[in-house]
N, C-alpha and C. Protein backbone atom coordinates (compact mmCIF):
# COMPACT_ATOMS: atom_id res chain seq x y z
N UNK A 1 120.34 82.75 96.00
CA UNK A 1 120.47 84.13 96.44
C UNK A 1 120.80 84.11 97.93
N UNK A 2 122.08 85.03 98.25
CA UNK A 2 122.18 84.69 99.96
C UNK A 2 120.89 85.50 100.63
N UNK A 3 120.88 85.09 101.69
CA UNK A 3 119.70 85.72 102.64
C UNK A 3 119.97 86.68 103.27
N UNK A 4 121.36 87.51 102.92
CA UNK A 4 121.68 89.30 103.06
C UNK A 4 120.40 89.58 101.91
N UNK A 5 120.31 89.43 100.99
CA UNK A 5 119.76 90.08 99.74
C UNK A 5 118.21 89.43 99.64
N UNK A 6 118.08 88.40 100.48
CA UNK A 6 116.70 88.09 100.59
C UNK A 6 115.25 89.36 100.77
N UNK A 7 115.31 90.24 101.59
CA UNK A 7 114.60 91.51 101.56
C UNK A 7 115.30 92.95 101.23
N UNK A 8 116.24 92.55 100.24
CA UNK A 8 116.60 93.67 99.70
C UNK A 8 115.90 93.91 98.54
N UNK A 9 115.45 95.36 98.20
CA UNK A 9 114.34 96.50 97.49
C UNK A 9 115.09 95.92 96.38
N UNK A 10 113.73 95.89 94.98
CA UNK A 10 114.30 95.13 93.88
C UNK A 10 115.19 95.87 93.20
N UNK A 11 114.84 97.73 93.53
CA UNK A 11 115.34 98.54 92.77
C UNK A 11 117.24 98.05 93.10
N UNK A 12 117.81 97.76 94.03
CA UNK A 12 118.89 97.76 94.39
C UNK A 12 119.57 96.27 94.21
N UNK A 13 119.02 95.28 94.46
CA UNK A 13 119.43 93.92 93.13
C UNK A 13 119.42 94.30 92.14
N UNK A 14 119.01 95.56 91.17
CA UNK A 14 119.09 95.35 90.04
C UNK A 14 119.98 96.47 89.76
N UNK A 15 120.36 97.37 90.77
CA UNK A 15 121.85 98.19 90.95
C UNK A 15 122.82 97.60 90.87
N UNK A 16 122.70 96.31 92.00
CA UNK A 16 124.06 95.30 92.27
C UNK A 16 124.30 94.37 90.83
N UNK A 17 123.30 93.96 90.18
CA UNK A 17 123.48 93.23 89.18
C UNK A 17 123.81 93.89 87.91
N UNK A 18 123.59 95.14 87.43
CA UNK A 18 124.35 95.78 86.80
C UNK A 18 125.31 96.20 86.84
N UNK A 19 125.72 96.67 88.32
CA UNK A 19 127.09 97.03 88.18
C UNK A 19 127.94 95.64 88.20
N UNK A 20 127.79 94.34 88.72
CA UNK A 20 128.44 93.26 88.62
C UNK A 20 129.08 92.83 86.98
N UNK A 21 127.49 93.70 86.03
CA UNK A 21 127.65 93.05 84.44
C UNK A 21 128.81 94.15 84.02
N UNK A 22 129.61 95.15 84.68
CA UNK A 22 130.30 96.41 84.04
C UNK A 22 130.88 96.22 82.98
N UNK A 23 129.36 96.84 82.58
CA UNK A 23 129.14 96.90 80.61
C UNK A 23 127.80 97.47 81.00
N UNK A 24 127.44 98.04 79.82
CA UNK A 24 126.22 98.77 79.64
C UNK A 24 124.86 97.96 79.41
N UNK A 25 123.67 98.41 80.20
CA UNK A 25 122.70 97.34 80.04
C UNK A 25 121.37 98.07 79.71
N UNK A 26 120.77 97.35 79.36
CA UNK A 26 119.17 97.87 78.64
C UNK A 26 117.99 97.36 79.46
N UNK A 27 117.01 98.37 79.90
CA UNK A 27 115.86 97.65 80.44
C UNK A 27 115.32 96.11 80.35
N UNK A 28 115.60 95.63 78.88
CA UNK A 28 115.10 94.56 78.60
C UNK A 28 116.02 93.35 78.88
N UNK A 29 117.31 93.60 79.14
CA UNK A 29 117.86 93.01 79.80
C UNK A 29 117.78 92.72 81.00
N UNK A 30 117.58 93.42 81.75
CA UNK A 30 117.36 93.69 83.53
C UNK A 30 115.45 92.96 83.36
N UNK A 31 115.17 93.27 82.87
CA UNK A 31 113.63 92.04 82.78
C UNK A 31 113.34 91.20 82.99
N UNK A 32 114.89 90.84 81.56
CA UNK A 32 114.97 89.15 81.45
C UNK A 32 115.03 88.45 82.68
N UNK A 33 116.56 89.12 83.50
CA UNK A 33 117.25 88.47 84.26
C UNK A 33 116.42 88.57 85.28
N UNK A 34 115.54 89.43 86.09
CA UNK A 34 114.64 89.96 87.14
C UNK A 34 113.40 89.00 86.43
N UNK A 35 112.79 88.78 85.60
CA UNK A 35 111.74 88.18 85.29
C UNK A 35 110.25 88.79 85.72
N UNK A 36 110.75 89.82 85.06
CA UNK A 36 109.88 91.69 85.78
C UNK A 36 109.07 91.91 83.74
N UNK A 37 108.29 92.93 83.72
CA UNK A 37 107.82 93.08 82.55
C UNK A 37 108.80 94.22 82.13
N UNK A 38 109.06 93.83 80.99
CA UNK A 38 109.89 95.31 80.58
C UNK A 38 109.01 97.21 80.79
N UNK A 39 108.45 97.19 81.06
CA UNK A 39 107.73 98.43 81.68
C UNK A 39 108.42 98.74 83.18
N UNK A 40 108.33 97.19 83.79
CA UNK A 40 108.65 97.25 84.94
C UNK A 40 109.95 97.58 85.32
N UNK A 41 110.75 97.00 84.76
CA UNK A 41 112.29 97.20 84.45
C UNK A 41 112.85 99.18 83.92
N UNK A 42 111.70 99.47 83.04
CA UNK A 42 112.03 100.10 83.01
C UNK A 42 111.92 101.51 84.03
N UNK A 43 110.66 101.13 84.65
CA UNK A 43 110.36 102.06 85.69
C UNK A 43 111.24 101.90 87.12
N UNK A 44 111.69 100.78 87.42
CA UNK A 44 113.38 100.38 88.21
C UNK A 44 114.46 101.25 87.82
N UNK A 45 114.59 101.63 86.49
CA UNK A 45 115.94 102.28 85.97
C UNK A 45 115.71 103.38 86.57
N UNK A 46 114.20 104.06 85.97
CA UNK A 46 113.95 105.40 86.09
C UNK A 46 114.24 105.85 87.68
N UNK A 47 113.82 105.08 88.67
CA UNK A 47 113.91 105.43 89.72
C UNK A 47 115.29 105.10 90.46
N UNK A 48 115.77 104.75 90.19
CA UNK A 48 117.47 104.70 90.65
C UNK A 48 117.91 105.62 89.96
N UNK A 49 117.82 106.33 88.79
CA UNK A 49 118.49 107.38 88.12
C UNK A 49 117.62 108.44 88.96
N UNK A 50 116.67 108.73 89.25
CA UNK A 50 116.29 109.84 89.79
C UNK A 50 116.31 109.84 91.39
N UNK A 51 115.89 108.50 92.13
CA UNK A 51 115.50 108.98 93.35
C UNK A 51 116.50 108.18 94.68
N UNK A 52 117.86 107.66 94.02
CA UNK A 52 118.44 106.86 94.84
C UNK A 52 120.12 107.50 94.55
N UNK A 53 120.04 108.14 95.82
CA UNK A 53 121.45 109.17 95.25
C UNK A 53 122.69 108.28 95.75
N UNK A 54 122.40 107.37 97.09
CA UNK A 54 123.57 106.41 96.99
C UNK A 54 123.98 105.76 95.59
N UNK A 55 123.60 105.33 95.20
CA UNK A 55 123.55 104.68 93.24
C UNK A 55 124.38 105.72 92.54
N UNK A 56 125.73 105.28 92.06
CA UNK A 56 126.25 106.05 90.64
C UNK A 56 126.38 105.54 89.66
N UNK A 57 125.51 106.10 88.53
CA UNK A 57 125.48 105.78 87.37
C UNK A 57 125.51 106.61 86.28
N UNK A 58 125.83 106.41 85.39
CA UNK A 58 125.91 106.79 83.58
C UNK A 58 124.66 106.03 83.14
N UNK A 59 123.84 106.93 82.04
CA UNK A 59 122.95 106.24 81.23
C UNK A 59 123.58 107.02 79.76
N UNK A 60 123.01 106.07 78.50
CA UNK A 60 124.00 106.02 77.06
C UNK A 60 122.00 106.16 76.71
N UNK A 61 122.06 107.31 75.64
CA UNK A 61 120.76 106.72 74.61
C UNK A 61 121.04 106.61 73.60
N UNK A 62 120.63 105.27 72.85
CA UNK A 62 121.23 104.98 71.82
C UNK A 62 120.10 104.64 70.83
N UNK A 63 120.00 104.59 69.61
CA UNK A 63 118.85 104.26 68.62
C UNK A 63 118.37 102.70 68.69
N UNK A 64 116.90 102.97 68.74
CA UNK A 64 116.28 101.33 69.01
C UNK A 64 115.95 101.01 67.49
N UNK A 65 115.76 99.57 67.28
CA UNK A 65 115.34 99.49 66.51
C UNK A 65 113.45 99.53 66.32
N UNK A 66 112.96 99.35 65.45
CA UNK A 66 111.91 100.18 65.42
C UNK A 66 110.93 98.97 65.46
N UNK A 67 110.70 99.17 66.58
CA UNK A 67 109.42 98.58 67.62
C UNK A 67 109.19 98.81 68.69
N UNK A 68 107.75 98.10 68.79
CA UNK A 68 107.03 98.92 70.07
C UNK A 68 106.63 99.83 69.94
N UNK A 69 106.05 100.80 70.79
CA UNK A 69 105.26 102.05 70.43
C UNK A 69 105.68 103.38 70.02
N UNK A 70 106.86 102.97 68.95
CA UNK A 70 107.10 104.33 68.32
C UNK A 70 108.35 104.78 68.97
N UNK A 71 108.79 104.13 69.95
CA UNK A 71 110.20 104.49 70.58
C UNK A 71 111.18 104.58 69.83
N UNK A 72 111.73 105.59 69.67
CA UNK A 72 113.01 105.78 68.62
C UNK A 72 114.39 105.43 69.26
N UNK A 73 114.50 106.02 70.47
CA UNK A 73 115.54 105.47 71.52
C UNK A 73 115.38 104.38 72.66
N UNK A 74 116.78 103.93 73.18
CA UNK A 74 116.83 102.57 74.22
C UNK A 74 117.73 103.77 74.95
N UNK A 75 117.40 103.58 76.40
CA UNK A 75 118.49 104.21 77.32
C UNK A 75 118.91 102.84 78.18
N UNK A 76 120.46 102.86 78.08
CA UNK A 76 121.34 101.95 78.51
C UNK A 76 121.55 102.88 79.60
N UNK A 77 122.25 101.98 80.80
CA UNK A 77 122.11 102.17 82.42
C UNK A 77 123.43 101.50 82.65
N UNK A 78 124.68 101.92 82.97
CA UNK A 78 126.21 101.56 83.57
C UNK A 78 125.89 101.70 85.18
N UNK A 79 126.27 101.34 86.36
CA UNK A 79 126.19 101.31 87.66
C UNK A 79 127.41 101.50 87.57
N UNK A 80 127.98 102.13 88.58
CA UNK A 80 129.45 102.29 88.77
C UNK A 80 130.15 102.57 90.17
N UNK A 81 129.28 103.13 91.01
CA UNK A 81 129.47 102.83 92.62
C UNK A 81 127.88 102.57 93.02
N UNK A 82 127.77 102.08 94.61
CA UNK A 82 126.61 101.73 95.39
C UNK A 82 127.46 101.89 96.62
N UNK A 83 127.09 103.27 97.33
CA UNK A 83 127.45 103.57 98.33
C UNK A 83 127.24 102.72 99.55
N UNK A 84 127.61 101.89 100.24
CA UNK A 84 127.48 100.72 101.85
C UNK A 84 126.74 101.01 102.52
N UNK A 85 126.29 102.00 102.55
CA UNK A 85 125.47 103.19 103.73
C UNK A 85 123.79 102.52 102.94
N UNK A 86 123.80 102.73 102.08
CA UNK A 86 122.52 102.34 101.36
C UNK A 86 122.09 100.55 102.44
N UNK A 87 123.17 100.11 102.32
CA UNK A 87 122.61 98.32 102.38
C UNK A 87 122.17 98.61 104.40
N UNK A 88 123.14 99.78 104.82
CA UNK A 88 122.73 99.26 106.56
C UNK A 88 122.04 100.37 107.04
N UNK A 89 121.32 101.23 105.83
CA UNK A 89 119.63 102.04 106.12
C UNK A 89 118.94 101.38 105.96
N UNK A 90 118.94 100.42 104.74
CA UNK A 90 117.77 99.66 104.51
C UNK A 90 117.88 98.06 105.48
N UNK A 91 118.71 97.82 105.59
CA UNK A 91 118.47 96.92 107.47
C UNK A 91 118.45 97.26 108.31
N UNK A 92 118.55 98.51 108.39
CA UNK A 92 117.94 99.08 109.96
C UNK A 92 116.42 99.57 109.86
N UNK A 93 116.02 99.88 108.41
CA UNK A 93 114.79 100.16 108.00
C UNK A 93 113.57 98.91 108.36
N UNK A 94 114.48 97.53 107.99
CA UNK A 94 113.45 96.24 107.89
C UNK A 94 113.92 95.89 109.15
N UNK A 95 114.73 96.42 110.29
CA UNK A 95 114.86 95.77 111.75
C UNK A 95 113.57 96.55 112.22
N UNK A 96 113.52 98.17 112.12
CA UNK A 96 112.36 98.57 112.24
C UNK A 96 110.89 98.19 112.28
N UNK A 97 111.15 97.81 111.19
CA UNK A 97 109.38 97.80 110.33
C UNK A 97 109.48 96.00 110.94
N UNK A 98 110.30 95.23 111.26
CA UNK A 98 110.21 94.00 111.74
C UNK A 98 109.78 94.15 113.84
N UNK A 99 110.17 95.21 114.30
CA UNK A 99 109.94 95.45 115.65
C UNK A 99 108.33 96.16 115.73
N UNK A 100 108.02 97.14 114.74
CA UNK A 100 106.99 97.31 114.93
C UNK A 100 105.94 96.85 114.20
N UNK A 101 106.01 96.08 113.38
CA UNK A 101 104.69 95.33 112.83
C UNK A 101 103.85 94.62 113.68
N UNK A 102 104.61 94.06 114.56
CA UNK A 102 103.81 93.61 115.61
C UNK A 102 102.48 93.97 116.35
N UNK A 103 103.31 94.74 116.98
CA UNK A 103 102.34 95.84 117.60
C UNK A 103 101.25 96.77 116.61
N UNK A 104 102.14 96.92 115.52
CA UNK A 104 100.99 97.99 114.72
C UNK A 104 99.93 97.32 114.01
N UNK A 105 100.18 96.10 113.75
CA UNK A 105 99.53 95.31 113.50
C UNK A 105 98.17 94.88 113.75
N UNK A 106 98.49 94.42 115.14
CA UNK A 106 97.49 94.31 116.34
C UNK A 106 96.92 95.28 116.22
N UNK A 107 97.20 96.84 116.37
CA UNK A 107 96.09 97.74 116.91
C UNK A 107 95.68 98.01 116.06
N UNK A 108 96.21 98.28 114.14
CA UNK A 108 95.12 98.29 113.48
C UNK A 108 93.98 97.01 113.51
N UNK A 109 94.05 96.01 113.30
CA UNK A 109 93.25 94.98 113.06
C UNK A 109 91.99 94.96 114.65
N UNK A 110 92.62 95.41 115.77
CA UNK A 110 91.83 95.99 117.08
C UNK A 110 90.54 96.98 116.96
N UNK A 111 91.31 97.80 115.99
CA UNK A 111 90.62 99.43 115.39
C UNK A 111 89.84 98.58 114.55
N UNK A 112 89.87 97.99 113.50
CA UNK A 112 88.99 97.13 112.69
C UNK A 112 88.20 96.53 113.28
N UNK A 113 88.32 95.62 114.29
CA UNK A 113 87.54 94.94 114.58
C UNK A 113 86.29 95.70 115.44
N UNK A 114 86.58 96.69 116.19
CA UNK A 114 86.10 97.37 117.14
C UNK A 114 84.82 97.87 116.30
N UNK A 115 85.17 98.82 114.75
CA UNK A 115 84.77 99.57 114.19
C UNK A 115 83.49 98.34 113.25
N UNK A 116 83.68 97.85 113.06
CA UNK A 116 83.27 96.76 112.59
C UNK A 116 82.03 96.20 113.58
N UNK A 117 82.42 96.04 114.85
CA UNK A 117 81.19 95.56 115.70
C UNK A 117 80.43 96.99 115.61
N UNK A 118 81.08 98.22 115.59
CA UNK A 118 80.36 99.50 116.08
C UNK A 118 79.10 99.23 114.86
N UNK A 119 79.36 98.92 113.70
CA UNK A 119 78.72 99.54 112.48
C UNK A 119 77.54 97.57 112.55
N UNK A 120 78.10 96.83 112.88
CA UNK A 120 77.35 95.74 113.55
C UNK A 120 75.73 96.03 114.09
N UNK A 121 76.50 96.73 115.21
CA UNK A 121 75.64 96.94 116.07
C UNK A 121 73.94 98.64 115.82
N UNK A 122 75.19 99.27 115.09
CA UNK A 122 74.15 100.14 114.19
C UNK A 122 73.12 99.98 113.34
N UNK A 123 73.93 98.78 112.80
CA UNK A 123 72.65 98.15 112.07
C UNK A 123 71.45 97.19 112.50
N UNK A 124 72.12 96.58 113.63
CA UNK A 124 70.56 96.20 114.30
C UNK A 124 70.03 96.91 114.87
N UNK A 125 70.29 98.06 115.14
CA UNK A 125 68.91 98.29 115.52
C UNK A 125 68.19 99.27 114.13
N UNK A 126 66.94 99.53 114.01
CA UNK A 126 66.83 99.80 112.96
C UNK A 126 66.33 101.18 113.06
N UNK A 127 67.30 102.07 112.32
CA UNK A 127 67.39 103.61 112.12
C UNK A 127 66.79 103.16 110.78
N UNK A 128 65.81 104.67 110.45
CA UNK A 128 65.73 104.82 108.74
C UNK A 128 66.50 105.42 108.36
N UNK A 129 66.77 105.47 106.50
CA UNK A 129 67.91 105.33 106.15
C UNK A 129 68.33 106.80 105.90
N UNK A 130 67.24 107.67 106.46
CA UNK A 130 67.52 109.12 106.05
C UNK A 130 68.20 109.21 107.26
N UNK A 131 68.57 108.59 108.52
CA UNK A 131 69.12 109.32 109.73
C UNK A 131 70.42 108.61 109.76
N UNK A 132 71.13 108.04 108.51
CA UNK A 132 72.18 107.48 108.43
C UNK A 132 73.47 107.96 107.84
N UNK A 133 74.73 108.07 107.92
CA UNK A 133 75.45 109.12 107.06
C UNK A 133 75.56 107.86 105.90
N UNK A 134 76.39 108.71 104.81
CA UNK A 134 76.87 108.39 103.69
C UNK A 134 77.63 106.57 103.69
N UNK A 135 78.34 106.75 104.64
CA UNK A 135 78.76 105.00 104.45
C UNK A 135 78.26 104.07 105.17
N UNK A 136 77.36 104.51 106.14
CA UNK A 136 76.23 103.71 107.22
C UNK A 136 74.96 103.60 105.77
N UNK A 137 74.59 104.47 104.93
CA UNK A 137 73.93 103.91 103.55
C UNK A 137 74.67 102.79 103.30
N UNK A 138 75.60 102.77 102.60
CA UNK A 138 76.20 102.21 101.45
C UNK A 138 76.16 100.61 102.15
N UNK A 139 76.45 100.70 103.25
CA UNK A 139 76.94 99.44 104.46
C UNK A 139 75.03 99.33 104.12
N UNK A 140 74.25 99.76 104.46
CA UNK A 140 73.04 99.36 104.51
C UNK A 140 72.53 98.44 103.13
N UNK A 141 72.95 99.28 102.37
CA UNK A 141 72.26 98.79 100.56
C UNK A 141 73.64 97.34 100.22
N UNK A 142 74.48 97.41 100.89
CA UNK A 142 75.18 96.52 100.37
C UNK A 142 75.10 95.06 101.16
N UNK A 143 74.39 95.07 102.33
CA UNK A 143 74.42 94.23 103.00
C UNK A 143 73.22 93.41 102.81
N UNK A 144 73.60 91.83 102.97
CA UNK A 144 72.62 90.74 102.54
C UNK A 144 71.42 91.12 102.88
N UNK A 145 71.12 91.50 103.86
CA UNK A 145 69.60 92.00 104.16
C UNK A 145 69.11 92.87 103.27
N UNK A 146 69.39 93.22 102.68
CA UNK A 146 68.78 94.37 100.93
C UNK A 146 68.87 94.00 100.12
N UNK A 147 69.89 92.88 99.79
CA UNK A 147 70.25 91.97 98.51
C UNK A 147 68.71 91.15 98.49
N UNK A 148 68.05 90.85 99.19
CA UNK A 148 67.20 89.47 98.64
C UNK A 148 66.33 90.32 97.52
């Protein structure tokens, strides 16, 4: 796989790889080849047909044969354009989320740690448990010192 497509969204490898197959394809196909559960595959289709308007496609429903849970139909999925604009939102999306992870990173795990000594330090000293809120309990009853 080139390393353009290395953090590309699965929903959109499996845009590019259908429209590459131009012929009509079935969830359980896109499974196979993705090595996804067919649920999974199929919830990929669903959302490129509904929520990815760069993506043009045709879907075919055609009669399944009779298995699985009662499904009477297979909906087949044609790709037929993938607008360019799609591939350099979503790398400017992961240049993004690659500039600020850093930083956001840090200050959540800062906020954690901080919050963490706060609730530390609450607990030594010893309040009873009626002057405690709701998750200063829970932190109380769950912590090794109540376990013995």
């Amino acid at each position: 796989m080139c390393t353009e497509y290395a953090q590309e969204p699965l929903y959109l490898s499996v845009a590019r790889w259908v429209m590459q197959q131009q012929r009509w394809v079935s969830a359980r196909e896109i499974a196979q080849q993705f090595d996804l559960s067919t649920c999974k595959a199929i919830n990929t289709v669903s959302y490129i047909l509904s929520g990815v308007e760069e993506i043009t496609c045709q879907t075919k429903t055609v009669p399944n044969q009779l298995e699985g849970r009662g499904c009477q139909c297979q909906r087949l999925i044609q790709v037929t354009h993938i607008d360019e604009l799609i591939a350099t939102r979503i790398r400017n999306a992961i240049n993004m989320e690659n500039e600020e992870s850093p930083s956001v990173s840090e200050a959540m795990a800062r906020q954690e740690a901080q919050a963490d000594a706060e609730a530390v330090a609450r607990m030594a000293i010893r309040v009873p448990p009626d002057e405690l809120n709701r998750e200063q309990k829970w932190q109380w009853m769950l912590s090794k010192a109540q376990r013995k």
